[in-house]
N, C-alpha and C. Protein backbone atom coordinates (compact mmCIF):
# COMPACT_ATOMS: atom_id res chain seq x y z
N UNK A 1 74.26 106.81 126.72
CA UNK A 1 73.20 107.79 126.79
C UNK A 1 72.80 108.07 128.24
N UNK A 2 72.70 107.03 128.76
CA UNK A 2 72.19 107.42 130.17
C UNK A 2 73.51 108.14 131.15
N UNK A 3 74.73 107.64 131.18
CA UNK A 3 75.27 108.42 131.54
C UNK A 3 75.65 110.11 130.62
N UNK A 4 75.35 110.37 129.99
CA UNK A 4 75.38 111.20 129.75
C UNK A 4 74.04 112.46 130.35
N UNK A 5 73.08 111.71 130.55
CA UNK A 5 71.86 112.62 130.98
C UNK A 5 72.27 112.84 132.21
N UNK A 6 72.65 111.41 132.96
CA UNK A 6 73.12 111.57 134.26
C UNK A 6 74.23 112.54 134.19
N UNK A 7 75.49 113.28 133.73
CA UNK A 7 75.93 113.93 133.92
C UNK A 7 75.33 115.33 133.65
N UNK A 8 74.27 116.04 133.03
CA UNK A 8 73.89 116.60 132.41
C UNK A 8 72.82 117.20 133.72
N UNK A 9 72.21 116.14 134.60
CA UNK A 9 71.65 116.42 135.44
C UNK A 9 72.12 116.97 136.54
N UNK A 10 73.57 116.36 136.96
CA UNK A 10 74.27 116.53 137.91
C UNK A 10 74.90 117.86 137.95
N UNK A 11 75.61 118.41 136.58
CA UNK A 11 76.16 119.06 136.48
C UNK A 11 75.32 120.60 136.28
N UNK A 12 74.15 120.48 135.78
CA UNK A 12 73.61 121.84 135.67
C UNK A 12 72.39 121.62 136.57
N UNK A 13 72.24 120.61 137.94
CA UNK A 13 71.65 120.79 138.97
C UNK A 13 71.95 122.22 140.03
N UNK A 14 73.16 122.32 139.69
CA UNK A 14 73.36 123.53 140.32
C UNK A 14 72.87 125.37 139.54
N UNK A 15 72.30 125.10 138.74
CA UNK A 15 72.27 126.36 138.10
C UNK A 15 70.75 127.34 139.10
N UNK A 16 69.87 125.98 138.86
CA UNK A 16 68.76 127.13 139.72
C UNK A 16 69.29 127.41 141.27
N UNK A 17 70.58 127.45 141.86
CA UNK A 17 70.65 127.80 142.93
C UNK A 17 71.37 128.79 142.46
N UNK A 18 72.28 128.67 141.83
CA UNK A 18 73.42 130.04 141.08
C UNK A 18 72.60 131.15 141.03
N UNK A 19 71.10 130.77 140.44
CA UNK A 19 70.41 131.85 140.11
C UNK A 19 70.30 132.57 141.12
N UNK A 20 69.30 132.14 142.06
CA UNK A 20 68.81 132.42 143.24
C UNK A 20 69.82 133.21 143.91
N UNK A 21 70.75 132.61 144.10
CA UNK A 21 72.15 133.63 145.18
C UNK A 21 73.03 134.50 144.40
N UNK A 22 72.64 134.57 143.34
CA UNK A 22 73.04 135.64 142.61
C UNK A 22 72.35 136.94 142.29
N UNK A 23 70.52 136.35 142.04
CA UNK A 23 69.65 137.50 142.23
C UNK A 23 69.41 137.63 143.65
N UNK A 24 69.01 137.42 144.32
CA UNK A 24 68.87 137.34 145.98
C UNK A 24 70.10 138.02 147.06
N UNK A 25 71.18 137.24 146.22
CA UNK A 25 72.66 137.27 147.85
C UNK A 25 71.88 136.88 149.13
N UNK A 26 70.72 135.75 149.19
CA UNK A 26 70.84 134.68 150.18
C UNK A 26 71.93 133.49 150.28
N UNK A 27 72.39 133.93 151.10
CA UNK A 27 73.50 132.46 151.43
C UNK A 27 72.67 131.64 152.73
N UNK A 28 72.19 132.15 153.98
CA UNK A 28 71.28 131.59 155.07
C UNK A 28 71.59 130.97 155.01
N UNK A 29 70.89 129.93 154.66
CA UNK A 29 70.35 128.55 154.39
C UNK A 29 71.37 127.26 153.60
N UNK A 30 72.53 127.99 153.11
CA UNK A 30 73.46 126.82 152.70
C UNK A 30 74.50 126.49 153.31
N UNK A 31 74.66 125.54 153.20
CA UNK A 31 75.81 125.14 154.04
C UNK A 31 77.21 125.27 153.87
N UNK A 32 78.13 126.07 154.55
CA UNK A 32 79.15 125.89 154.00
C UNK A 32 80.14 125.13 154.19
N UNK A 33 80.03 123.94 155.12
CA UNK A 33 80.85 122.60 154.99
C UNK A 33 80.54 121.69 153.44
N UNK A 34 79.28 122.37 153.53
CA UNK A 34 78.87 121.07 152.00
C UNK A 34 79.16 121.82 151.04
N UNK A 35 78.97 122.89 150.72
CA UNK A 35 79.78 123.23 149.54
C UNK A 35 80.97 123.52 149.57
N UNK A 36 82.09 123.74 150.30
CA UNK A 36 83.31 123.66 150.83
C UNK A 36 83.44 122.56 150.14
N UNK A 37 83.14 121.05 151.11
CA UNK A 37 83.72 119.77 150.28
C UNK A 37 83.54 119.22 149.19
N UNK A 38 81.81 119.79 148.66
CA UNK A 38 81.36 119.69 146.91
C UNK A 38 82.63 120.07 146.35
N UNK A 39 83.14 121.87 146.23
CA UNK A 39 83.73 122.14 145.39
C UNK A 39 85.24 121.46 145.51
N UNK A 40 85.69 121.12 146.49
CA UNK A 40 87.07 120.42 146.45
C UNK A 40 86.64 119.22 146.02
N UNK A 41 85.75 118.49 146.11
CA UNK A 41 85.69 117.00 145.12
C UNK A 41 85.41 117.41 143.87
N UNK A 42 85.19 117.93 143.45
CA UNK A 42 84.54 118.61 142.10
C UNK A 42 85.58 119.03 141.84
N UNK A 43 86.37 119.71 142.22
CA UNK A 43 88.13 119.95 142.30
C UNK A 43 89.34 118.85 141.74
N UNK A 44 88.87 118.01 142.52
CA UNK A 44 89.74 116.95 142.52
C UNK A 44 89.21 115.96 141.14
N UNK A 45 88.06 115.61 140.84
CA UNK A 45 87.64 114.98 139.67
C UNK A 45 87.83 115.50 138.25
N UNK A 46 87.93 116.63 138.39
CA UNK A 46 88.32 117.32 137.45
C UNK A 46 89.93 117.22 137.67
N UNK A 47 90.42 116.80 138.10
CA UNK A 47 92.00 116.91 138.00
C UNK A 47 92.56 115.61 137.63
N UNK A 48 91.66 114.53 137.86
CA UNK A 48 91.33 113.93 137.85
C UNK A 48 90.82 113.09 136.25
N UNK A 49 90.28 113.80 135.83
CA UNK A 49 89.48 114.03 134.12
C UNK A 49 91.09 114.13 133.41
N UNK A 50 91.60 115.02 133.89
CA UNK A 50 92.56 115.79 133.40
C UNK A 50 94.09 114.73 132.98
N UNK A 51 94.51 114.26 133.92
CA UNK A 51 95.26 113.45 133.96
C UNK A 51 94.75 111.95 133.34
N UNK A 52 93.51 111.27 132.82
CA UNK A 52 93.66 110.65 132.61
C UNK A 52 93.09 110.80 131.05
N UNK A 53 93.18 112.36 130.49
CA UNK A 53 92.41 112.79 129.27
C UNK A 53 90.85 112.42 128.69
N UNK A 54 89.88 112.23 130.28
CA UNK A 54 88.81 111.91 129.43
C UNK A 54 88.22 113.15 129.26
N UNK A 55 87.44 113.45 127.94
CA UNK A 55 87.19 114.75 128.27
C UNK A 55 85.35 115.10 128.77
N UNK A 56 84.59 113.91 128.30
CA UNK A 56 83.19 114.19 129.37
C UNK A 56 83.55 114.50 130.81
N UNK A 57 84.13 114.00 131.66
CA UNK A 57 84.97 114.15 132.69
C UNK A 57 85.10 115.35 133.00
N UNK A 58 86.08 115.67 132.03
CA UNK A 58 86.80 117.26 132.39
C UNK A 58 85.31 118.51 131.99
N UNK A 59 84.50 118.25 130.92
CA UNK A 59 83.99 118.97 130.90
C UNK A 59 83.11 118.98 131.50
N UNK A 60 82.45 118.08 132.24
CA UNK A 60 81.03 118.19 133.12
C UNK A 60 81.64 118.58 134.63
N UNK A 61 82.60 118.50 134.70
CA UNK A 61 83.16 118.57 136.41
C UNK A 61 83.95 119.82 136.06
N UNK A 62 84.05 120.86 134.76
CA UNK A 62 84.84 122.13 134.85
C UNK A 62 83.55 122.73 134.98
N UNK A 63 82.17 122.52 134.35
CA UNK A 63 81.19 122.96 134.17
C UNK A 63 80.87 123.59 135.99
N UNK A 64 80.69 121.99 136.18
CA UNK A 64 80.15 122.08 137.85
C UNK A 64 81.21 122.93 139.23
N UNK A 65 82.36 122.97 138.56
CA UNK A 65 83.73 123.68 139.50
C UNK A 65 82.81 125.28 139.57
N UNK A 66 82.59 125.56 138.18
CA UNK A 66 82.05 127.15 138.53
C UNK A 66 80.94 127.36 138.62
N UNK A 67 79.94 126.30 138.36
CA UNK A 67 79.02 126.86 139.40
C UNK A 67 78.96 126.77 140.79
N UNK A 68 79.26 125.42 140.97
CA UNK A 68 79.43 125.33 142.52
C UNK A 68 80.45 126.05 143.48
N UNK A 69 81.10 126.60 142.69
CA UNK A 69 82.04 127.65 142.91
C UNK A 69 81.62 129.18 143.09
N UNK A 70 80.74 129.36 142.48
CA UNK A 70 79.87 130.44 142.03
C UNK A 70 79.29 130.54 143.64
N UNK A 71 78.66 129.56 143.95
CA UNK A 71 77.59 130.15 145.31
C UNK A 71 78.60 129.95 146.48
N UNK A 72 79.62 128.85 146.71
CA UNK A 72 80.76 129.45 147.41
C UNK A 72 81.27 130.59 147.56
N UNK A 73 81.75 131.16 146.35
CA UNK A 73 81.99 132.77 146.58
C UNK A 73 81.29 133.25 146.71
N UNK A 74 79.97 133.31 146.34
CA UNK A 74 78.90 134.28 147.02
C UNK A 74 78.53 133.94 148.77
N UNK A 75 78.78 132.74 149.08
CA UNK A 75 78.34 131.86 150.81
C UNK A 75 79.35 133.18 151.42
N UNK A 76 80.72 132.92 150.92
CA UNK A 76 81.80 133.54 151.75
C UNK A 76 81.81 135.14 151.89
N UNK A 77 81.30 135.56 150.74
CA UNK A 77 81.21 137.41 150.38
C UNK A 77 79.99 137.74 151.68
N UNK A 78 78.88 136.83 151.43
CA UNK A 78 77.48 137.49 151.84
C UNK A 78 77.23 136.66 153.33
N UNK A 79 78.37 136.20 153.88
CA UNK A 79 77.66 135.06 155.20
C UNK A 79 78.13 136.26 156.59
């Protein structure tokens, strides 16, 4: 249970920023070394999930690939 909240937290921690740079197209203020290396570890764990068939794994870290992916492509469109 607890890891499960803990993933639950982690993974849709990113949504109120999705929001924001999606209604907004502020990027300013984020960094794009840190989400650069977020989404390639988030990348890699999920490949990660993948190969060893767990699927909480795969699905909380495919979850987090597009959002955190999400304000990447928006960092890179709007910087």
């Amino acid at each position: 249970m607890i890891g499960f909240v803990a993933a639950c937290l982690t993974t849709f921690g990113f949504v109120p920023q999705v929001i924001k740079v999606i209604r907004t197209k502020d990027t300013e203020a984020i960094s794009l070394g840190m989400y650069s290396m977020s989404v390639t570890g988030i990348g890699l764990w999920l490949v990660h999930g993948v190969m060893i068939g767990d699927i909480p794994l795969i699905l909380a870290n495919g979850i987090s690939l597009i959002l955190s992916g999400t304000i990447l492509v928006y960092k890179l469109k709007y910087h």
